[in-house]
C-alpha atoms as a PDB file:
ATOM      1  CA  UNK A   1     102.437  49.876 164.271  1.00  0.00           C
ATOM      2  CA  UNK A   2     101.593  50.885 167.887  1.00  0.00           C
ATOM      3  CA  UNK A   3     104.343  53.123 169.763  1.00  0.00           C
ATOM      4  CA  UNK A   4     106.370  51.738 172.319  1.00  0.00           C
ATOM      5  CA  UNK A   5     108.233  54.416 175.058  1.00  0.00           C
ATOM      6  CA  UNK A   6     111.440  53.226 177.038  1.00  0.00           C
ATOM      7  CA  UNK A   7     110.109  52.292 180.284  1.00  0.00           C
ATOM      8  CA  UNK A   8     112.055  55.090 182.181  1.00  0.00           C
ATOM      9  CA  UNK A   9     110.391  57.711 179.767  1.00  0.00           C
ATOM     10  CA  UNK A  10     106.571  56.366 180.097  1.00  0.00           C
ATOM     11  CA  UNK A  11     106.079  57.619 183.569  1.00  0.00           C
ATOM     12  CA  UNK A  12     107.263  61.576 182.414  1.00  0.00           C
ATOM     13  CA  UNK A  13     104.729  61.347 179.520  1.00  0.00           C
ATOM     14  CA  UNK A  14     101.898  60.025 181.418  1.00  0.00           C
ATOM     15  CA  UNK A  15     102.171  63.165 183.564  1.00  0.00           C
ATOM     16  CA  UNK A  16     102.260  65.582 181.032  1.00  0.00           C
ATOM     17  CA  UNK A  17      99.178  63.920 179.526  1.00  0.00           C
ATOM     18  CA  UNK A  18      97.102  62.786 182.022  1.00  0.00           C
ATOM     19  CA  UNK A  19      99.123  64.204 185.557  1.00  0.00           C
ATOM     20  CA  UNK A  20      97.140  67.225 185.245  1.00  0.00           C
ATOM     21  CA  UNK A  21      93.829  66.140 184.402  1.00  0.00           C
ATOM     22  CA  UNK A  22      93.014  66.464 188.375  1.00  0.00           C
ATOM     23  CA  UNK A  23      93.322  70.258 188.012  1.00  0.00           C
ATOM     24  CA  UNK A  24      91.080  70.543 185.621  1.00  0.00           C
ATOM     25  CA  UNK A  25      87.483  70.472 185.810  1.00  0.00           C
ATOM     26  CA  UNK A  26      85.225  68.465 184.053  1.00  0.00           C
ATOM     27  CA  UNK A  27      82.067  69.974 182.745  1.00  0.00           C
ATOM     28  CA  UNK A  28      82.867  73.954 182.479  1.00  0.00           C
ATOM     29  CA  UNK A  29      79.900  76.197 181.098  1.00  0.00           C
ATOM     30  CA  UNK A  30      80.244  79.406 179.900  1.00  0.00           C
ATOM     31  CA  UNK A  31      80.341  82.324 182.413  1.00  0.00           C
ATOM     32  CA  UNK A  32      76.759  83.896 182.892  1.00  0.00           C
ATOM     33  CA  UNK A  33      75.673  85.833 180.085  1.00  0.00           C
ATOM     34  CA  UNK A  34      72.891  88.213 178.476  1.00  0.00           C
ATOM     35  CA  UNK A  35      71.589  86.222 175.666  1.00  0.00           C
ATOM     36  CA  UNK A  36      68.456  86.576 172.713  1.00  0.00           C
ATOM     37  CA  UNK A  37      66.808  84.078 171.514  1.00  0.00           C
ATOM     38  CA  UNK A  38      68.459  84.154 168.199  1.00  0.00           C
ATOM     39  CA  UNK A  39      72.024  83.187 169.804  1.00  0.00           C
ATOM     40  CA  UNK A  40      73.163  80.028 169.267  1.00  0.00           C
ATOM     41  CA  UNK A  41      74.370  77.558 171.551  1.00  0.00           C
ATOM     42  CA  UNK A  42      77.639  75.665 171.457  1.00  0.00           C
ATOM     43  CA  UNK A  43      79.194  72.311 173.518  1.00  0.00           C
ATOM     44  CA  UNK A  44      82.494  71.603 172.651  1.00  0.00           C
ATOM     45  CA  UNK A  45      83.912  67.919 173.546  1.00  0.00           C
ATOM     46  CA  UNK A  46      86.918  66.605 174.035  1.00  0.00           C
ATOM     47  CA  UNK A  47      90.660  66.310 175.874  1.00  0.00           C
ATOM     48  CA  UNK A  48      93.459  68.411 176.343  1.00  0.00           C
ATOM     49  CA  UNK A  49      93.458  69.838 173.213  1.00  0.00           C
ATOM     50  CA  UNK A  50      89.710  70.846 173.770  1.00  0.00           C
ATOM     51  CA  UNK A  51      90.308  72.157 177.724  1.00  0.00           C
ATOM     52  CA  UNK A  52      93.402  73.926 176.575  1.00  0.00           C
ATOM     53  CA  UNK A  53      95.967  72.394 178.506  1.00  0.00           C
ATOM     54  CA  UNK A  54      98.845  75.056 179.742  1.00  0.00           C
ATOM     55  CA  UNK A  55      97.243  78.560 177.882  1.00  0.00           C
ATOM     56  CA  UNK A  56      94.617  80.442 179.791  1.00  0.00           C
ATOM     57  CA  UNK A  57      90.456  80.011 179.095  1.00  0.00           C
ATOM     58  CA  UNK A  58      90.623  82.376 175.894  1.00  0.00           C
ATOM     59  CA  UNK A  59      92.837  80.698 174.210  1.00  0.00           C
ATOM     60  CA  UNK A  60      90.896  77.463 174.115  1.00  0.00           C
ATOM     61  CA  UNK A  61      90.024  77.047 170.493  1.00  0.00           C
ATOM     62  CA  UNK A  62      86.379  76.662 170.931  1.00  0.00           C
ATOM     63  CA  UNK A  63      86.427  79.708 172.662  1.00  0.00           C
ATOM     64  CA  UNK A  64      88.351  81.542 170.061  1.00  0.00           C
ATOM     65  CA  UNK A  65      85.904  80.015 167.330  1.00  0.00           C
ATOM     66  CA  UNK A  66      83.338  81.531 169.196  1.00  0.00           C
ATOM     67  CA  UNK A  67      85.481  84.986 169.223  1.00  0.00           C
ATOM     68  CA  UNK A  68      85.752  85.045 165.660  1.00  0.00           C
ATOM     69  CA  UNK A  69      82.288  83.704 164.695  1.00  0.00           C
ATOM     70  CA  UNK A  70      81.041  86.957 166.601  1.00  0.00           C
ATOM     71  CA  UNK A  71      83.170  89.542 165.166  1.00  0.00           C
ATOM     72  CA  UNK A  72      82.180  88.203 161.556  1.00  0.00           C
ATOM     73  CA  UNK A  73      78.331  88.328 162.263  1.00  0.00           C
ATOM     74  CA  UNK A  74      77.400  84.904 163.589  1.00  0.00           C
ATOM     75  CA  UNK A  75      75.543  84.797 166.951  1.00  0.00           C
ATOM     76  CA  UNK A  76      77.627  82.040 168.676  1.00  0.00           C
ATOM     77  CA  UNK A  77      77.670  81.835 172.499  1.00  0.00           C
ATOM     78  CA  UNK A  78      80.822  81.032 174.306  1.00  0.00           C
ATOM     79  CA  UNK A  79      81.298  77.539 174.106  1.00  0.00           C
ATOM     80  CA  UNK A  80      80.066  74.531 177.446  1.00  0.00           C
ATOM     81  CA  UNK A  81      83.150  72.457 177.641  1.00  0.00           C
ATOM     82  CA  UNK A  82      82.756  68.848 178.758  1.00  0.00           C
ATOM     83  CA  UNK A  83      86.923  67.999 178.152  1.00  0.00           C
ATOM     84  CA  UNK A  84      89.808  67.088 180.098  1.00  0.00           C
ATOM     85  CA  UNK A  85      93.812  66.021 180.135  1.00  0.00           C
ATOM     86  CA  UNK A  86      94.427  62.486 179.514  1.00  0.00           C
ATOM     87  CA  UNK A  87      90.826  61.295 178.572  1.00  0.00           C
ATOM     88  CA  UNK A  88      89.689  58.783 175.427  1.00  0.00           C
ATOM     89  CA  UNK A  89      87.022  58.109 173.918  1.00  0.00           C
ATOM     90  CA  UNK A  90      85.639  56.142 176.498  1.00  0.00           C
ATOM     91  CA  UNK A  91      86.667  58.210 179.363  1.00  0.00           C
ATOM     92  CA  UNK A  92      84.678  61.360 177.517  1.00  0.00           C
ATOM     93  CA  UNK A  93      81.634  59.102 176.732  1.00  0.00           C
ATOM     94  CA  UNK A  94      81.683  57.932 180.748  1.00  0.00           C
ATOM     95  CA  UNK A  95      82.221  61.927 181.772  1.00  0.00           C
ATOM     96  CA  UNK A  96      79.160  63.366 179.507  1.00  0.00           C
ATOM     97  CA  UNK A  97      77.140  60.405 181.178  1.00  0.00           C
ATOM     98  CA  UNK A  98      77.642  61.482 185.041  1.00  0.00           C
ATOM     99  CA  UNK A  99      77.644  65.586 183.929  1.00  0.00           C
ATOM    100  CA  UNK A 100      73.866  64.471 182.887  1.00  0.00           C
ATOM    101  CA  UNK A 101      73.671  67.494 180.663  1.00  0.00           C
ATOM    102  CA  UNK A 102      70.255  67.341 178.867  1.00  0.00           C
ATOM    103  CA  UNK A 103      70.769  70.546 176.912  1.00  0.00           C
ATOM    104  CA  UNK A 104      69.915  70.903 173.054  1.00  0.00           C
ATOM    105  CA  UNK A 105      72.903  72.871 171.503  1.00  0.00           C
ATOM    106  CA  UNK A 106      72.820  74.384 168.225  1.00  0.00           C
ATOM    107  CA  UNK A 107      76.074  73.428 167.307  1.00  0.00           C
ATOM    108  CA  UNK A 108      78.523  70.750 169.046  1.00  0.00           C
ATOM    109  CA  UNK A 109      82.323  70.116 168.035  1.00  0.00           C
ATOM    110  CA  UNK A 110      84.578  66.838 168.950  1.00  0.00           C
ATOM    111  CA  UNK A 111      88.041  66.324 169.138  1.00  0.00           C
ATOM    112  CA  UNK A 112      89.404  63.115 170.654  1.00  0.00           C
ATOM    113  CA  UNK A 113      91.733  59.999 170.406  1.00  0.00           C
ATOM    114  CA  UNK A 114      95.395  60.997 171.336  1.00  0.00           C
ATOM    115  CA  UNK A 115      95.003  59.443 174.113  1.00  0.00           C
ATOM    116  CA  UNK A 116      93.771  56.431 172.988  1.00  0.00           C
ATOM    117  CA  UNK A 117      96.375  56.558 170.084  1.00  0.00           C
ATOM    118  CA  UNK A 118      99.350  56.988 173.180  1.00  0.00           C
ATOM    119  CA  UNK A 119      98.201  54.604 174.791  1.00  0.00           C
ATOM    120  CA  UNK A 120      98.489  51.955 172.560  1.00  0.00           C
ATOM    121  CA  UNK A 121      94.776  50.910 172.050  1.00  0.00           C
ATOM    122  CA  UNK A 122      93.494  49.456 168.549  1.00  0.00           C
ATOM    123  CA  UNK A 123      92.045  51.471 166.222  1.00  0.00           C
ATOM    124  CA  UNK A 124      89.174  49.246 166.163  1.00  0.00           C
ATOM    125  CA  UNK A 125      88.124  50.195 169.452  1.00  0.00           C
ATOM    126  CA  UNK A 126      88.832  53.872 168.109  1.00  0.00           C
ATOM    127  CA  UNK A 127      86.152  53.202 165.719  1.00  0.00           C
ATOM    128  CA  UNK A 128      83.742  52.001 168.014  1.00  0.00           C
ATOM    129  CA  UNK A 129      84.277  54.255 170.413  1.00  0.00           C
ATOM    130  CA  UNK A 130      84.249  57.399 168.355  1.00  0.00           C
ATOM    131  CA  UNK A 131      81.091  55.918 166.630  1.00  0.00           C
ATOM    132  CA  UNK A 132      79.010  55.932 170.057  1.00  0.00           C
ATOM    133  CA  UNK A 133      80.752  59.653 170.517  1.00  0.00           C
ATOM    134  CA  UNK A 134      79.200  60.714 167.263  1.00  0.00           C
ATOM    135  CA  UNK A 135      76.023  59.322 167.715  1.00  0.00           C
ATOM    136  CA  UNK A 136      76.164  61.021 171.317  1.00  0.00           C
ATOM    137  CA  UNK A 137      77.166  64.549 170.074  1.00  0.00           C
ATOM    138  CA  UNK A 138      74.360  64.286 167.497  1.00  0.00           C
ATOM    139  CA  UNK A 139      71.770  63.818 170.565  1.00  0.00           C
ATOM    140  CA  UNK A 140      73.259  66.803 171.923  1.00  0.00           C
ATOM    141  CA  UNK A 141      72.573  68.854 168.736  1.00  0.00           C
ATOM    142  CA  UNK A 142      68.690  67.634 168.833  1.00  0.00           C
ATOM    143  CA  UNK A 143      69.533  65.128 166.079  1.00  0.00           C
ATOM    144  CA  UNK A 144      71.416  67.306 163.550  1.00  0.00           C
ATOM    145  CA  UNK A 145      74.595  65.607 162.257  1.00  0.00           C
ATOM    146  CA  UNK A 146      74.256  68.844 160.031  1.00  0.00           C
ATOM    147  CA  UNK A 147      75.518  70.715 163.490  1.00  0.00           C
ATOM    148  CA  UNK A 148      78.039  68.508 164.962  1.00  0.00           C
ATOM    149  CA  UNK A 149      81.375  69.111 163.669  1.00  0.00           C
ATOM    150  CA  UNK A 150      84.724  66.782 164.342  1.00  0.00           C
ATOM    151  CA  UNK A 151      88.314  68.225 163.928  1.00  0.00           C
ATOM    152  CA  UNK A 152      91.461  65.952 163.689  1.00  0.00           C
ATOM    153  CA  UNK A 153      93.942  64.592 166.261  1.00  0.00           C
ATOM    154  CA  UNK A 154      97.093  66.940 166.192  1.00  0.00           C
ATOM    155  CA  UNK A 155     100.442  65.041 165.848  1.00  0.00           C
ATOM    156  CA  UNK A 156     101.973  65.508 169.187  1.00  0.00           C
ATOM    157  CA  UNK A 157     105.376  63.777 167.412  1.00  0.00           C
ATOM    158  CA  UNK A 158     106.171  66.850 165.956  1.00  0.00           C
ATOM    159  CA  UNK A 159     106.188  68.419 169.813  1.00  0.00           C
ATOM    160  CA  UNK A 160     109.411  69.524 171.421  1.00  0.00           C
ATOM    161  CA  UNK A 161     108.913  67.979 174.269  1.00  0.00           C
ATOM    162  CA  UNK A 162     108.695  64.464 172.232  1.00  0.00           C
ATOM    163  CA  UNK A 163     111.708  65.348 170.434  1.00  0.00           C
ATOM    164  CA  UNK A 164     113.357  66.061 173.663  1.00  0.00           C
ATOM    165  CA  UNK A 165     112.043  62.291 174.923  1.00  0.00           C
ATOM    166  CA  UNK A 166     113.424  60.401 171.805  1.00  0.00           C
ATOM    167  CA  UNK A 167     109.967  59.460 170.788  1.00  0.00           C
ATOM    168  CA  UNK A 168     110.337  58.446 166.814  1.00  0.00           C
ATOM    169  CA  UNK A 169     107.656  61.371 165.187  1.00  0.00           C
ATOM    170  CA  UNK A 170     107.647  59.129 162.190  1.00  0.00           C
ATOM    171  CA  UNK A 171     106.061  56.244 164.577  1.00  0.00           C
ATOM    172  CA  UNK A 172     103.548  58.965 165.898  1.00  0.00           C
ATOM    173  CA  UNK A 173     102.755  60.658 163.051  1.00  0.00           C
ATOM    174  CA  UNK A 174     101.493  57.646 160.994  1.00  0.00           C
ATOM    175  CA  UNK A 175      99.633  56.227 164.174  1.00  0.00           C
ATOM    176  CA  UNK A 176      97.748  59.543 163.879  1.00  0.00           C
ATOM    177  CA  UNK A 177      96.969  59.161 160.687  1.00  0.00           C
ATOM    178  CA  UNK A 178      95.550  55.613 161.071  1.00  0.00           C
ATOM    179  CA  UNK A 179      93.075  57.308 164.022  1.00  0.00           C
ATOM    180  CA  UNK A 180      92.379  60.013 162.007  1.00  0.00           C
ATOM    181  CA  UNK A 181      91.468  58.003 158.755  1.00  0.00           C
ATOM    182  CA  UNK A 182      89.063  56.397 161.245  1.00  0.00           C
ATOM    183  CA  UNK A 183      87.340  59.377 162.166  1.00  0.00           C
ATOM    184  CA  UNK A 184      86.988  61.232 159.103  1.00  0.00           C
ATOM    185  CA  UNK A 185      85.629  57.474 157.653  1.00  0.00           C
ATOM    186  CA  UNK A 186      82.769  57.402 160.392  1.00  0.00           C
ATOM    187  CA  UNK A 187      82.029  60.971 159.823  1.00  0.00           C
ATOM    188  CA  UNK A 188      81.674  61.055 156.494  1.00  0.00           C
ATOM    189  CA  UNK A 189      79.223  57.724 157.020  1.00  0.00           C
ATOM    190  CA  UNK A 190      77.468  59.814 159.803  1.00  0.00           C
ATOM    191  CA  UNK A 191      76.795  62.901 157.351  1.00  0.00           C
ATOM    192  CA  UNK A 192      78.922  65.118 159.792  1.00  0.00           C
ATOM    193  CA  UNK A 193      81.752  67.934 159.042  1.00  0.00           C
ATOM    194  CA  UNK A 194      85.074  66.787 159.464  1.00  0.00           C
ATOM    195  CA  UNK A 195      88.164  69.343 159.893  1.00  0.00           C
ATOM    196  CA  UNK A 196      91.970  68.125 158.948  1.00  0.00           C
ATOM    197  CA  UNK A 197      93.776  70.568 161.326  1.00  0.00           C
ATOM    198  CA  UNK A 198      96.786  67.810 161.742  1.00  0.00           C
ATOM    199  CA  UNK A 199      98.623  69.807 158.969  1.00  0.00           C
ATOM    200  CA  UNK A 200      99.068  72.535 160.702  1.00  0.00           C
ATOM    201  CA  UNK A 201     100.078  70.697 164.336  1.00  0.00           C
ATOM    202  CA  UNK A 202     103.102  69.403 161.872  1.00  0.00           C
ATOM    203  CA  UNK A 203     104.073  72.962 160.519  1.00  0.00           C
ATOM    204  CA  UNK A 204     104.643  74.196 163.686  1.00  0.00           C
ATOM    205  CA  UNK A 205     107.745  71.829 164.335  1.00  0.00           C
ATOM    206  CA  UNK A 206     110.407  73.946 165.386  1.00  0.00           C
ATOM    207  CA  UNK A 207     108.577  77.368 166.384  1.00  0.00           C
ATOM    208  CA  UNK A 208     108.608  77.408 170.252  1.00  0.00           C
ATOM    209  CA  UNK A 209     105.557  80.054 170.004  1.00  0.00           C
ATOM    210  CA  UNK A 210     103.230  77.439 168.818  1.00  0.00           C
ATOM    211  CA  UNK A 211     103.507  75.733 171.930  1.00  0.00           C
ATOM    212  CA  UNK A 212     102.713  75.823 175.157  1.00  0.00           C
ATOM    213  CA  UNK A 213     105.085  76.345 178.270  1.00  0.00           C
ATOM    214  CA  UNK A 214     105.293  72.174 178.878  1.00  0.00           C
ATOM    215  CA  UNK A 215     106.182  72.379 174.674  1.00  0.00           C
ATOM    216  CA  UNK A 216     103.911  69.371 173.930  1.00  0.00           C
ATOM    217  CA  UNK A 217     100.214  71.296 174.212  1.00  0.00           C
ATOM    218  CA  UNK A 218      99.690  74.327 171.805  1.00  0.00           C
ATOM    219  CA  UNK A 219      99.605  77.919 172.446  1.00  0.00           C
ATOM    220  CA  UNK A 220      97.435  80.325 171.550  1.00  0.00           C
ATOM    221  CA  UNK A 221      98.587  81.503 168.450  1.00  0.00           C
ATOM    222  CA  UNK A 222      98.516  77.478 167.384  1.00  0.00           C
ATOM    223  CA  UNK A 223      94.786  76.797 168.380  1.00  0.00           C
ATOM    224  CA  UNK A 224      93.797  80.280 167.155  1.00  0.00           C
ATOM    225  CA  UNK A 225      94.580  78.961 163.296  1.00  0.00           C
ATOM    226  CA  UNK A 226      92.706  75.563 164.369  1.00  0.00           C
ATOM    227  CA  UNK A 227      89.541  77.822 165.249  1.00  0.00           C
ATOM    228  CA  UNK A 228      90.202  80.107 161.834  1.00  0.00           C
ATOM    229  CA  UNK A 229      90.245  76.505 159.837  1.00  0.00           C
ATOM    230  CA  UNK A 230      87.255  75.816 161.613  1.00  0.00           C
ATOM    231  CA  UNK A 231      85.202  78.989 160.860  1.00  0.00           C
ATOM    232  CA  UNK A 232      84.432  78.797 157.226  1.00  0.00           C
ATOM    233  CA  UNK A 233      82.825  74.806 157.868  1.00  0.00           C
ATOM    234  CA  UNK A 234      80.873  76.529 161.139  1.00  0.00           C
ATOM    235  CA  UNK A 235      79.110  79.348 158.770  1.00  0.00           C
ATOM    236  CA  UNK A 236      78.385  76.703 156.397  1.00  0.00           C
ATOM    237  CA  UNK A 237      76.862  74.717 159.116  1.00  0.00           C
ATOM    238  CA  UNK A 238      74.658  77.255 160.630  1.00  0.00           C
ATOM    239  CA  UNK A 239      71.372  79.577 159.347  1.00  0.00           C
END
């Protein structure tokens, strides 16, 4: 079952999602930084989710795995972004191909498809999609699935501001799940990590702190438990 908005509701959505996507860049890297050769390096794909949409650079959750992967030991540089608000799959996959980054990272994290799932598209295109994604974040990590890592589309349903908009979260929350059965299918076929972080989107329903200001992006305090979830499967994944 795809989701269907009321036509007068469409156009507010399609701002918060995508409306500030212009504002954002594209391809950020890391600031400048004093680095030894046994550092490792990190490129972290994705969409709003990955750029942080509405909380401020360190609360991006790549950049807060980073955080806590240094204060427990592991030398993990401060993540290259390529994200942004509102893309898919395909969208990400066109962006990586103009940012022409030929860097080999030693570890690379994906998290994409909202947008894909809000915007009504099959999840068979999903699964191709994501499957070129895969095989392109692999490339990136000098062809180690054993360093590429994927964590699962949060259920924006459970979001105030889709409350607020009469969206049905049952609709959206089982639409998520279809996308992210898909993923976690082609990663476990691709021999790469896969993180279920969904749970947690849903048990923040009704606590205004996980959320950003907009209350449909998550705040700090939200993505920081997506990066702790993350952490364990990132020291497993690394020498």
């Amino acid at each position: 079952m795809l989701l269907r908005l009321p036509l007068l509701l469409f156009p507010c959505f399609l701002w918060v999602f995508q409306g500030c996507a212009v504002q954002q860049p594209a391809t950020l890297a890391a600031e400048p930084r004093t680095v030894s050769g046994a550092e490792i390096s990190y490129l972290a794909l994705g969409d709003s989710y990955t750029i942080g949409e509405g909380v401020g650079p360190a609360e991006r959750w790549p950049v807060q795995l980073a955080a806590l992967a240094r204060r427990q030991g592991i030398a993990l540089q401060a993540p290259d972004i390529i994200a942004r608000t509102g893309w898919t799959t395909a969208e990400l996959q066109a962006a990586i191909s103009a940012a022409n980054n030929q860097r080999t990272y030693g570890l690379v994290s994906l998290l994409i498809g909202v947008n894909n799932q809000f915007r009504g598209q099959s999840g068979v295109l999903y699964r191709q999609q994501f499957r070129d994604l895969l095989h392109t974040a692999v490339r990136f990590a000098g062809g180690r699935p054993g360093r590429v890592f994927v964590l699962s589309i949060p259920d924006w349903g459970q979001a105030p501001f889709a409350r607020r908009s009469g969206v049905e979260p049952s609709i959206v929350g089982a639409e998520i799940d279809h996308f992210n059965a898909v993923a976690q299918d082609e990663c476990h076929q691709a021999g790469i990590a896969y993180i279920d972080i969904t749970p947690l989107t849903r048990a923040a329903a009704g606590d205004a702190a996980q959320f950003a200001r907009d209350g449909l992006h998550y705040s700090g305090p939200q993505t920081q438990r997506w990066a702790a979830l993350a952490l364990p499967v990132v020291r497993g994944l690394l020498p």
